[in-house]
N, C-alpha and C. Protein backbone atom coordinates (compact mmCIF):
# COMPACT_ATOMS: atom_id res chain seq x y z
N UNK A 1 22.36 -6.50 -20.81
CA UNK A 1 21.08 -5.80 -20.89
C UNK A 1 20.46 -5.72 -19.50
N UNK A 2 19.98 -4.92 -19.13
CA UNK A 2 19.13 -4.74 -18.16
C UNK A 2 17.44 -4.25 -18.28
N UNK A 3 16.76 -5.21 -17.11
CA UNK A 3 15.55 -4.97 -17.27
C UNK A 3 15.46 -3.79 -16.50
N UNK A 4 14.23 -2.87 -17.17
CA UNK A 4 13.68 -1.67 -16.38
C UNK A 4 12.19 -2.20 -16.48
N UNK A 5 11.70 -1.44 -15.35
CA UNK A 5 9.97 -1.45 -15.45
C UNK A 5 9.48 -0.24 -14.89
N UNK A 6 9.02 0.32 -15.36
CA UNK A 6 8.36 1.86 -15.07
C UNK A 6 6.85 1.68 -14.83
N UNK A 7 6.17 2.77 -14.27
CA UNK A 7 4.96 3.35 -13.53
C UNK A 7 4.70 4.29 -14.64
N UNK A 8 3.28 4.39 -15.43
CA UNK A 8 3.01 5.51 -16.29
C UNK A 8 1.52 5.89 -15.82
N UNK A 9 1.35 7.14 -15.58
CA UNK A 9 -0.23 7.55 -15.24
C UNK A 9 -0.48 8.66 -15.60
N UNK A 10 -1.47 9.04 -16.16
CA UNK A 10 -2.10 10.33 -16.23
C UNK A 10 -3.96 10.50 -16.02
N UNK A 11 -3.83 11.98 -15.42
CA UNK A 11 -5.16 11.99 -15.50
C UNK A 11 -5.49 13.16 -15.88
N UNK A 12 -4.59 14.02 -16.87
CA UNK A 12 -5.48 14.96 -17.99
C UNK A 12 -5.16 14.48 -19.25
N UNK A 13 -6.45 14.46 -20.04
CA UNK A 13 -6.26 13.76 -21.50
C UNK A 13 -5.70 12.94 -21.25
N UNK A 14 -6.40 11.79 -20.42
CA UNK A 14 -5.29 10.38 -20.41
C UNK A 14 -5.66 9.43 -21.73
N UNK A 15 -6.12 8.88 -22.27
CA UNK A 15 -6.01 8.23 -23.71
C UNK A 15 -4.84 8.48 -24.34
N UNK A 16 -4.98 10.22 -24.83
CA UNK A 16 -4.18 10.41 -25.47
C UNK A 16 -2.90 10.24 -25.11
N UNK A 17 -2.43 10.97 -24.02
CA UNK A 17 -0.89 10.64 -23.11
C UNK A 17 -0.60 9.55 -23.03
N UNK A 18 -1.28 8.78 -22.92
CA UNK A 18 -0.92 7.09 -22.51
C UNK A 18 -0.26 6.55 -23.57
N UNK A 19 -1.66 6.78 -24.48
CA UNK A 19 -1.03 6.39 -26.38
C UNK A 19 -0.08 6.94 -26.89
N UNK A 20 0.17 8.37 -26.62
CA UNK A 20 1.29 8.70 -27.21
C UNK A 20 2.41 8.55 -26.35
N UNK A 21 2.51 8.76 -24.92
CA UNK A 21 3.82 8.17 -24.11
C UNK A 21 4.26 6.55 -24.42
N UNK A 22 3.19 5.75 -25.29
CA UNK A 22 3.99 4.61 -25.16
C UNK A 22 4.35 4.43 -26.86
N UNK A 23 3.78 5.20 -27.63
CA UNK A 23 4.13 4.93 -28.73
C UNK A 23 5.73 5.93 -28.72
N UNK A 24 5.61 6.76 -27.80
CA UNK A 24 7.57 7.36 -27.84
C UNK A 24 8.52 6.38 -27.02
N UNK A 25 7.55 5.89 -26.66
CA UNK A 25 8.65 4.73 -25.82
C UNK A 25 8.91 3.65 -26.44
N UNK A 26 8.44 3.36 -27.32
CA UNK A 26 8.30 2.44 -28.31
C UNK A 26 9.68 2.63 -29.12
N UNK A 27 9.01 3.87 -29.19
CA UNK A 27 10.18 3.85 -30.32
C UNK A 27 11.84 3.88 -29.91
N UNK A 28 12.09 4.38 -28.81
CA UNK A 28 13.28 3.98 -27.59
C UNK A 28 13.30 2.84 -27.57
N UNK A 29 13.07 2.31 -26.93
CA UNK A 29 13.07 1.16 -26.12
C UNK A 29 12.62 -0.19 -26.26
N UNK A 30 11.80 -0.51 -27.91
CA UNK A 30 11.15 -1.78 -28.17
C UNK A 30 12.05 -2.92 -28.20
N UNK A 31 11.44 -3.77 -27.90
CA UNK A 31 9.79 -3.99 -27.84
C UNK A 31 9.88 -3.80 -26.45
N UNK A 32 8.26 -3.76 -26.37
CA UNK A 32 8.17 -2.95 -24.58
C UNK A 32 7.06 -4.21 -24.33
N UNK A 33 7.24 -4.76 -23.06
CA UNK A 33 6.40 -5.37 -22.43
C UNK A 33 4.87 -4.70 -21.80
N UNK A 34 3.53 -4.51 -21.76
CA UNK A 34 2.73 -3.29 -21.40
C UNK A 34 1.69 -4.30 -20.61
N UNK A 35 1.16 -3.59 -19.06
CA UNK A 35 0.26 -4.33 -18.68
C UNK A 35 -1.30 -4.18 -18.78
N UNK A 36 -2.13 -4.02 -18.46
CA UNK A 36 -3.68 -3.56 -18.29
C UNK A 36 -3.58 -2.39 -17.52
N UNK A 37 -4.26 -1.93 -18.31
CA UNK A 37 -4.49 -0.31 -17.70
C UNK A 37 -5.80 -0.16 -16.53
N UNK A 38 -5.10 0.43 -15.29
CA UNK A 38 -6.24 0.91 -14.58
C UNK A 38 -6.84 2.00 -14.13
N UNK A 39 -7.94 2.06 -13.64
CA UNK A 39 -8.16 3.58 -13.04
C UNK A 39 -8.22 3.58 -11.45
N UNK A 40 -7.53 4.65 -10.86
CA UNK A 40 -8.02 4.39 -9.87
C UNK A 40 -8.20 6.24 -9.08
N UNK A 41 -8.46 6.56 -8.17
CA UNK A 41 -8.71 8.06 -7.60
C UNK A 41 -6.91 8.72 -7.77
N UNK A 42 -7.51 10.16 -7.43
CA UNK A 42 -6.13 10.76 -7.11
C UNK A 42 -5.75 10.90 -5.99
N UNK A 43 -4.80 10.50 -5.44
CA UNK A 43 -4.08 10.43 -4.00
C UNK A 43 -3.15 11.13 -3.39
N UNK A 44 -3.82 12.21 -2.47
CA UNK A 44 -3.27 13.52 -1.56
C UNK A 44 -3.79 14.83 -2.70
N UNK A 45 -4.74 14.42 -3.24
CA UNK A 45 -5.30 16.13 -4.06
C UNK A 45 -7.07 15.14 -4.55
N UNK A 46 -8.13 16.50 -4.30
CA UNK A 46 -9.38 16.06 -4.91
C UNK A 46 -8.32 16.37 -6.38
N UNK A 47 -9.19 15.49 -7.39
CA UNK A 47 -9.17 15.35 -9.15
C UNK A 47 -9.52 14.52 -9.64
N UNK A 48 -9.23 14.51 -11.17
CA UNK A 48 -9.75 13.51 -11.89
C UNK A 48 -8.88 12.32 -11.80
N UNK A 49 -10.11 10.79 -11.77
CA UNK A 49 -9.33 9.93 -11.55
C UNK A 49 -8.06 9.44 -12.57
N UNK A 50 -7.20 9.11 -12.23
CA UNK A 50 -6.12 8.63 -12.94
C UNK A 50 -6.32 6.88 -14.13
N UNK A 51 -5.18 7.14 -15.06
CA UNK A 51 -5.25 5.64 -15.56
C UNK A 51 -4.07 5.35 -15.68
N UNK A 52 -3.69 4.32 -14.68
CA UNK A 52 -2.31 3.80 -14.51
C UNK A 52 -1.88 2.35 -15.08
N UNK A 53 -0.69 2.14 -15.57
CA UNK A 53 -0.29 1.22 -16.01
C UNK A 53 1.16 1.25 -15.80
N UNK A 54 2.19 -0.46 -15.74
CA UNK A 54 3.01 -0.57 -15.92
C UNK A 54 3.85 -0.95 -17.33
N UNK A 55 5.43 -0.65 -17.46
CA UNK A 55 5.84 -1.45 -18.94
C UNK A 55 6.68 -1.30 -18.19
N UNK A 56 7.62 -2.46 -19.17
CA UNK A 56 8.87 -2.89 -19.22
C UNK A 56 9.57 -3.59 -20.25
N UNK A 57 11.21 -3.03 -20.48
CA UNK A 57 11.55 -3.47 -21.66
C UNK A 57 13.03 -3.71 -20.95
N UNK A 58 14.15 -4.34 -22.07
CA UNK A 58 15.71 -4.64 -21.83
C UNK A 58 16.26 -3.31 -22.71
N UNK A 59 17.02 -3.11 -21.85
CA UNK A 59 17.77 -2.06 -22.84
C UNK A 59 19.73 -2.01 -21.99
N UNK A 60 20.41 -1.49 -22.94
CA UNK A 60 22.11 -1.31 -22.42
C UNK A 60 22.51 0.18 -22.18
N UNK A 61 20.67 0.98 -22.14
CA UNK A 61 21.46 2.20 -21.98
C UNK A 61 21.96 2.53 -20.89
N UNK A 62 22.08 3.28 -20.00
CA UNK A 62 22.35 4.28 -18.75
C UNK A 62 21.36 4.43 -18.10
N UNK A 63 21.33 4.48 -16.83
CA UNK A 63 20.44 4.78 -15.77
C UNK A 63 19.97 6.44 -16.47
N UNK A 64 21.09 6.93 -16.14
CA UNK A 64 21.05 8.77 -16.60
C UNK A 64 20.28 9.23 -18.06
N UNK A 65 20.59 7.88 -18.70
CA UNK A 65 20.17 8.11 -20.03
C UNK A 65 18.50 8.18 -20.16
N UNK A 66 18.32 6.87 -19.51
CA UNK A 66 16.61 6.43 -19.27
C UNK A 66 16.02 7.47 -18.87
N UNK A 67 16.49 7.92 -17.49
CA UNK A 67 16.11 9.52 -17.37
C UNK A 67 15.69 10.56 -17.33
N UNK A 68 17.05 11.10 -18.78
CA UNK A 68 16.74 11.97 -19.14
C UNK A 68 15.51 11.59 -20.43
N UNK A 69 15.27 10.82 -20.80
CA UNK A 69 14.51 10.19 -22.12
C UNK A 69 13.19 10.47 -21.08
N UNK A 70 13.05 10.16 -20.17
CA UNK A 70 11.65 9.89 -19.41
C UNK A 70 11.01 11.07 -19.02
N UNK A 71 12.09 12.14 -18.50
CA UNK A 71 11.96 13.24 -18.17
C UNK A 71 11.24 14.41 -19.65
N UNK A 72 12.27 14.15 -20.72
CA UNK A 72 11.92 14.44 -22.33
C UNK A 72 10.35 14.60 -22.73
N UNK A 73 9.99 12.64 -22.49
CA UNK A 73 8.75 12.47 -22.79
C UNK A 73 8.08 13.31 -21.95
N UNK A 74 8.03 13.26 -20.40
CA UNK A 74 6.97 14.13 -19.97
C UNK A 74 6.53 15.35 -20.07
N UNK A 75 8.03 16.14 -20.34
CA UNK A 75 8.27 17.72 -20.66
C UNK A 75 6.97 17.76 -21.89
N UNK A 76 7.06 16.58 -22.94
CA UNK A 76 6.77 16.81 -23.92
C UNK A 76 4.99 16.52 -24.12
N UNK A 77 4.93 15.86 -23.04
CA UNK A 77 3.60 15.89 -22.64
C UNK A 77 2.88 16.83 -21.51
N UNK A 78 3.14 18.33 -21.37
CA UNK A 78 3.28 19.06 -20.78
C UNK A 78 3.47 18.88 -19.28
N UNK A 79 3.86 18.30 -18.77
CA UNK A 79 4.33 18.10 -17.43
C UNK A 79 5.42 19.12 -16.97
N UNK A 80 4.95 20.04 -15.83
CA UNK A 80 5.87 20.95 -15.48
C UNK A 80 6.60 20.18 -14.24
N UNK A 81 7.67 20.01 -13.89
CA UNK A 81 8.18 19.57 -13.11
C UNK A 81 8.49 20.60 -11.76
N UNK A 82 8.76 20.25 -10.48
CA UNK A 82 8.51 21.64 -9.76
C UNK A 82 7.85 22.15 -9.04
N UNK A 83 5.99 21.14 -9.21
CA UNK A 83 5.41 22.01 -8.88
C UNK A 83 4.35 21.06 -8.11
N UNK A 84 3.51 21.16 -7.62
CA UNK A 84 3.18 20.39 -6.32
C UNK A 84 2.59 19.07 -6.66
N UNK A 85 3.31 18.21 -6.07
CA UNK A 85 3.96 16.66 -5.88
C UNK A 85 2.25 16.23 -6.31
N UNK A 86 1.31 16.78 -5.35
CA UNK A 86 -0.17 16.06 -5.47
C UNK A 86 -0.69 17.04 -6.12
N UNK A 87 -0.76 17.00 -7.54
CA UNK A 87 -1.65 17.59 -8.04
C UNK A 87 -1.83 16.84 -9.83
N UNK A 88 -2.84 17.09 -10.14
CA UNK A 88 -3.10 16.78 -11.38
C UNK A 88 -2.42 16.80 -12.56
N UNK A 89 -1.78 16.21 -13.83
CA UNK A 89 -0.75 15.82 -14.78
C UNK A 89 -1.22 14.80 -15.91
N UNK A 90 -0.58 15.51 -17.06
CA UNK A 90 -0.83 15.05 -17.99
C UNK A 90 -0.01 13.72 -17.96
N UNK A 91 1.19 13.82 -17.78
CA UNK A 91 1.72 12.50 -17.64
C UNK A 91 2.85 12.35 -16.56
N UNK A 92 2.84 11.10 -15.95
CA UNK A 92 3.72 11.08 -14.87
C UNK A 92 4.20 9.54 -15.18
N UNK A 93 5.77 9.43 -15.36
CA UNK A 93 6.46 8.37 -15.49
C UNK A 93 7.29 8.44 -14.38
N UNK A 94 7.43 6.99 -13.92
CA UNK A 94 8.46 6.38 -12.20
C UNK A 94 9.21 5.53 -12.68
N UNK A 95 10.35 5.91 -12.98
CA UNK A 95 11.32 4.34 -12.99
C UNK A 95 11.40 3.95 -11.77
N UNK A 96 10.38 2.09 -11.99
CA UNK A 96 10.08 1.75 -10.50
C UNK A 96 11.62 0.66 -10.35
N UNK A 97 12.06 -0.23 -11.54
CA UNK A 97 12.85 -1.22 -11.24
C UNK A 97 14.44 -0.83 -12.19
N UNK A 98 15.05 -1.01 -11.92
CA UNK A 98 16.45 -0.46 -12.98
C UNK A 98 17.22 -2.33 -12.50
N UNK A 99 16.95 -3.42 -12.81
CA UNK A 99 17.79 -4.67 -13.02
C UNK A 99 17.84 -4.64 -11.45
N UNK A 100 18.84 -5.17 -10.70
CA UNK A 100 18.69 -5.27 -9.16
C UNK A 100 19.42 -3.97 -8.65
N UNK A 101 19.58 -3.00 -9.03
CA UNK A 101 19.71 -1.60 -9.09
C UNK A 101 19.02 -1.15 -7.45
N UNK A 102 19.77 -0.87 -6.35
CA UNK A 102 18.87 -0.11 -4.81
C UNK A 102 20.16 1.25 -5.20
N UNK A 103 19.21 2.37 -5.16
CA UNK A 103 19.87 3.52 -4.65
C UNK A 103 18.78 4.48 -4.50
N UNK A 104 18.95 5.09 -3.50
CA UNK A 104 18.07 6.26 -2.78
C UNK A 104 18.80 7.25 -2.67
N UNK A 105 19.00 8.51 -3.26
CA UNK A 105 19.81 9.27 -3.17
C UNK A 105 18.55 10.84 -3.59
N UNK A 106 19.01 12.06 -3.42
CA UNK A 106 18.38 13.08 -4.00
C UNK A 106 17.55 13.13 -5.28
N UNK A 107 18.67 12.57 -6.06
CA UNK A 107 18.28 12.50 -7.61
C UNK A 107 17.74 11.07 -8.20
N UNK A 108 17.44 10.13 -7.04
CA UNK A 108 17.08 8.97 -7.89
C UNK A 108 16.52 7.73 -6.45
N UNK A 109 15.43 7.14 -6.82
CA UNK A 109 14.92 6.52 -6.20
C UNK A 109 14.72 5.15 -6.21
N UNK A 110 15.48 4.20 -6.57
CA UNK A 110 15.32 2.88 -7.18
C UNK A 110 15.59 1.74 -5.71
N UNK A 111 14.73 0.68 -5.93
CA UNK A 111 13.85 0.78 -6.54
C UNK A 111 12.81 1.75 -5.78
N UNK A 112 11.56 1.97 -6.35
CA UNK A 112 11.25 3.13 -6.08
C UNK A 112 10.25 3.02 -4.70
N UNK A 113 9.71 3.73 -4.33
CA UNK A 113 8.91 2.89 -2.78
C UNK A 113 7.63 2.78 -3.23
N UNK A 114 7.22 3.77 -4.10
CA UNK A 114 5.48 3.54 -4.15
C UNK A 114 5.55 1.89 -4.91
N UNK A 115 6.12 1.13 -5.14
CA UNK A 115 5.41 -0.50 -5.00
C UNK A 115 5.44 -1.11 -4.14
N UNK A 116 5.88 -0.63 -2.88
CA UNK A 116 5.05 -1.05 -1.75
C UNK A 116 4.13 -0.53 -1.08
N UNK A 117 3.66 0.96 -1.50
CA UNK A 117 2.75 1.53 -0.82
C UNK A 117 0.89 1.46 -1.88
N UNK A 118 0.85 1.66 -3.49
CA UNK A 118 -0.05 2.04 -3.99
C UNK A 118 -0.39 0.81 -5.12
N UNK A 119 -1.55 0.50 -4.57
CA UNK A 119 -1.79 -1.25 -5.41
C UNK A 119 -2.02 -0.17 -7.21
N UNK A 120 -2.20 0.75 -7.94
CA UNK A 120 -1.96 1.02 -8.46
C UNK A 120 -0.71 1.19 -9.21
N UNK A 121 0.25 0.53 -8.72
CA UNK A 121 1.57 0.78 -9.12
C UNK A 121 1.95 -0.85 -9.27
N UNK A 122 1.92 -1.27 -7.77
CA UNK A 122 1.79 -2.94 -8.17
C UNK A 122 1.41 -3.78 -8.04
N UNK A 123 -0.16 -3.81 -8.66
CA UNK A 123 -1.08 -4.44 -9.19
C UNK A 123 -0.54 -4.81 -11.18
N UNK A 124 -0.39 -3.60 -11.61
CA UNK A 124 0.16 -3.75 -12.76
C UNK A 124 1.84 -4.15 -13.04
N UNK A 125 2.06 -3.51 -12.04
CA UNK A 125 3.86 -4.39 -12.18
C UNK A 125 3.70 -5.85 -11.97
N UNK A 126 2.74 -6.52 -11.25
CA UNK A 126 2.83 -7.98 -10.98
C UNK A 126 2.11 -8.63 -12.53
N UNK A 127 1.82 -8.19 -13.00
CA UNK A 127 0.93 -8.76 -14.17
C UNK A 127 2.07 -8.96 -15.26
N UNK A 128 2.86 -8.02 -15.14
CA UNK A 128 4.62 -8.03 -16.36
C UNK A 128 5.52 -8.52 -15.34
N UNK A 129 5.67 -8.90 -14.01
CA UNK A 129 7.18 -9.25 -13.21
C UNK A 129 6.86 -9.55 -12.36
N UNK A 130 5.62 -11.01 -12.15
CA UNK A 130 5.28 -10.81 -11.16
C UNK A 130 6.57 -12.19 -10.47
N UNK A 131 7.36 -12.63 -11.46
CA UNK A 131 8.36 -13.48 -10.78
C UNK A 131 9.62 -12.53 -10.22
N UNK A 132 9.58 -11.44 -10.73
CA UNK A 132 10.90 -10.59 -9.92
C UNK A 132 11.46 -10.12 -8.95
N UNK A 133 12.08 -10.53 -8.70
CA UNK A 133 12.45 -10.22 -7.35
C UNK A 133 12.92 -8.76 -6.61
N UNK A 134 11.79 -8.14 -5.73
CA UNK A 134 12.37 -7.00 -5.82
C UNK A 134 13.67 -6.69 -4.33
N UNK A 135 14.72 -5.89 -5.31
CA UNK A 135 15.94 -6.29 -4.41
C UNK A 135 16.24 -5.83 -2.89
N UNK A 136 15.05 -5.10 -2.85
CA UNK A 136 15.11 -5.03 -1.09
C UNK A 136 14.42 -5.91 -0.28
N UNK A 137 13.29 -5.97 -0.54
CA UNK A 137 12.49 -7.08 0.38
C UNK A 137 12.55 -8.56 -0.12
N UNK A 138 12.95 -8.82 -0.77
CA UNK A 138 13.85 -10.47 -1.54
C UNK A 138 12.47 -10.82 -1.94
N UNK A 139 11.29 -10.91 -1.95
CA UNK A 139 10.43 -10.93 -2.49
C UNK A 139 9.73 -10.54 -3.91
N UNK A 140 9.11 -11.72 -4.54
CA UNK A 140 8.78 -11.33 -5.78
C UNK A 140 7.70 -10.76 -5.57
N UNK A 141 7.13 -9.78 -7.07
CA UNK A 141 6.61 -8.71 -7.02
C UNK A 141 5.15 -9.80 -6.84
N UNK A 142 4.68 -10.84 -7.69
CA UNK A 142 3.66 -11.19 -7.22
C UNK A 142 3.58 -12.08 -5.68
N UNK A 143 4.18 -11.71 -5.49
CA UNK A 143 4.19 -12.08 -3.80
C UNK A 143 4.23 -10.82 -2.90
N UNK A 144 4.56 -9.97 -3.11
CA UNK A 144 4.45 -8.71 -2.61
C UNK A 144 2.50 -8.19 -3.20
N UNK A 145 2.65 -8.61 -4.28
CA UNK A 145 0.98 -8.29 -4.62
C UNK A 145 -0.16 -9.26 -3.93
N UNK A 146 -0.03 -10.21 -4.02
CA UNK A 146 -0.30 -11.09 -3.01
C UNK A 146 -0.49 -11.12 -1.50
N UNK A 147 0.41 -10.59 -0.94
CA UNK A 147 0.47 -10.25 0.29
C UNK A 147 -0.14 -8.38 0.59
N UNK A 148 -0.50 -7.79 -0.24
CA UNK A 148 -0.85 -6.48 -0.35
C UNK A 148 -1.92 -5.95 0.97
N UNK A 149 -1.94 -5.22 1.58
CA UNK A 149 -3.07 -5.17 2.41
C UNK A 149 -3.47 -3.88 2.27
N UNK A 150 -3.52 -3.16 1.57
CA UNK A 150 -4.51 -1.58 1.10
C UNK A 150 -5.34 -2.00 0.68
N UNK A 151 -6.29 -2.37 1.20
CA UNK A 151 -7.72 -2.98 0.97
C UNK A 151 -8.72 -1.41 0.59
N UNK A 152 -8.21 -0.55 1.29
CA UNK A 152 -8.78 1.00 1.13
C UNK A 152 -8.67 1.41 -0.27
N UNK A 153 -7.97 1.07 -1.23
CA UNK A 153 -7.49 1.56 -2.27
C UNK A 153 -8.28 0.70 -3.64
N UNK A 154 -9.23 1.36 -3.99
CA UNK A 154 -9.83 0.43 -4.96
C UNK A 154 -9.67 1.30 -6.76
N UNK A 155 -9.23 0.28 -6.94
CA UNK A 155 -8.36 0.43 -9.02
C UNK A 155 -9.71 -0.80 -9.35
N UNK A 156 -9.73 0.14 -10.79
CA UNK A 156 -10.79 -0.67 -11.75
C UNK A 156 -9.98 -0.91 -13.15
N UNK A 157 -9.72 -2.70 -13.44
CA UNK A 157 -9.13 -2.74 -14.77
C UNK A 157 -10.01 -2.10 -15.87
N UNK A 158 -9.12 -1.71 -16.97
CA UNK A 158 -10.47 -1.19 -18.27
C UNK A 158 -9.47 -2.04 -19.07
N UNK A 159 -10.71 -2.25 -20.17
CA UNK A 159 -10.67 -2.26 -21.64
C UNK A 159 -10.33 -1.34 -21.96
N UNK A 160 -8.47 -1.72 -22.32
CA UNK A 160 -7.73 -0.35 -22.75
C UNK A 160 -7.45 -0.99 -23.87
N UNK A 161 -7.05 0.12 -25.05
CA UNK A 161 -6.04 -0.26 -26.51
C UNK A 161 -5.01 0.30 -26.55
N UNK A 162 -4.18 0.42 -26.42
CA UNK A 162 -2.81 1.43 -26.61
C UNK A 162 -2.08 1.29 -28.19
N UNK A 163 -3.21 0.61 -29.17
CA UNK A 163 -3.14 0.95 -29.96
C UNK A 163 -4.32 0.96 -30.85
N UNK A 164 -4.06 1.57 -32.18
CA UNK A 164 -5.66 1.76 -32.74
C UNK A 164 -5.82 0.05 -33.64
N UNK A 165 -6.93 -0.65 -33.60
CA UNK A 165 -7.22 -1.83 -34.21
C UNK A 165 -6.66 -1.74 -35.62
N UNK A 166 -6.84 -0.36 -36.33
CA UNK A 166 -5.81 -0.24 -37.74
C UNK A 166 -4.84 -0.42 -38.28
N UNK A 167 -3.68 -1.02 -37.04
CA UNK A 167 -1.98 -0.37 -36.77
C UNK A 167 -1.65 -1.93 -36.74
């Protein structure tokens, strides 16, 4: 099995995207590990602020497989792919960790760089992994959070539910 941990954010209709991107992921991939959801601005476009969170689950599928499943969900949360990198989205998923998985290639970015650049990314990855070691800088993720210095970059935790108190 291998651990993955992904980056999920949106900032149109984010409630809903959030809730429903993790209840399809759920259903893939359970049980899913999920951290505190934050908000923080949009970065390289004025918009609405974002609400970002990390998960992570074990799974034996395929790199290719994860993917295309990730790619699926977003299609399905209208995400056009294509179209300019900084701009506003209903949902945006990053496979940030694939097990000790490094490849940088055209089609795939692992592990991915924005957890060293956007405390929005790992602020919440350290809260689910913060003992993991990420495989380029041999450093664990809460030591990499720890050591963070984007002091410029300010995320607000919320009182999130990602599910309804009924369920």
């Amino acid at each position: 099995m291998t651990r993955v941990y992904l980056s999920i954010g949106s900032n149109i209709e984010r409630e809903f995207n959030i809730r429903s991107s993790v209840s399809q992921l759920q259903e893939l991939f359970a049980p899913l590990t999920l951290s505190s959801v934050y908000q923080s601005k949009a970065v390289g476009f004025q918009g609405s602020d974002f609400y970002n969170f990390a998960l992570g689950f074990d799974t034996a599928a395929s790199l290719s497989h994860i993917q295309s499943a990730l790619r699926g969900i977003e299609a399905a949360h209208g995400r056009r792919r294509g179209t300019n990198k900084y701009s506003s989205r209903p949902l945006d998923i990053d496979l940030l960790l694939f097990g000790d998985l490094v490849r940088h290639s055209d089609d795939i970015d692992i592990p991915r760089h924005e957890i060293m650049q956007y405390a929005f990314v790992l602020l919440p990855l350290s809260e689910i992994a913060a003992d993991v070691v990420h495989p380029e800088t041999a450093q664990t993720i809460g030591q990499m959070w720890r050591d963070f210095a984007a002091s410029d970059q300010t995320i607000k935790k919320l009182d999130f539910r990602f599910f309804n108190s009924d369920t």
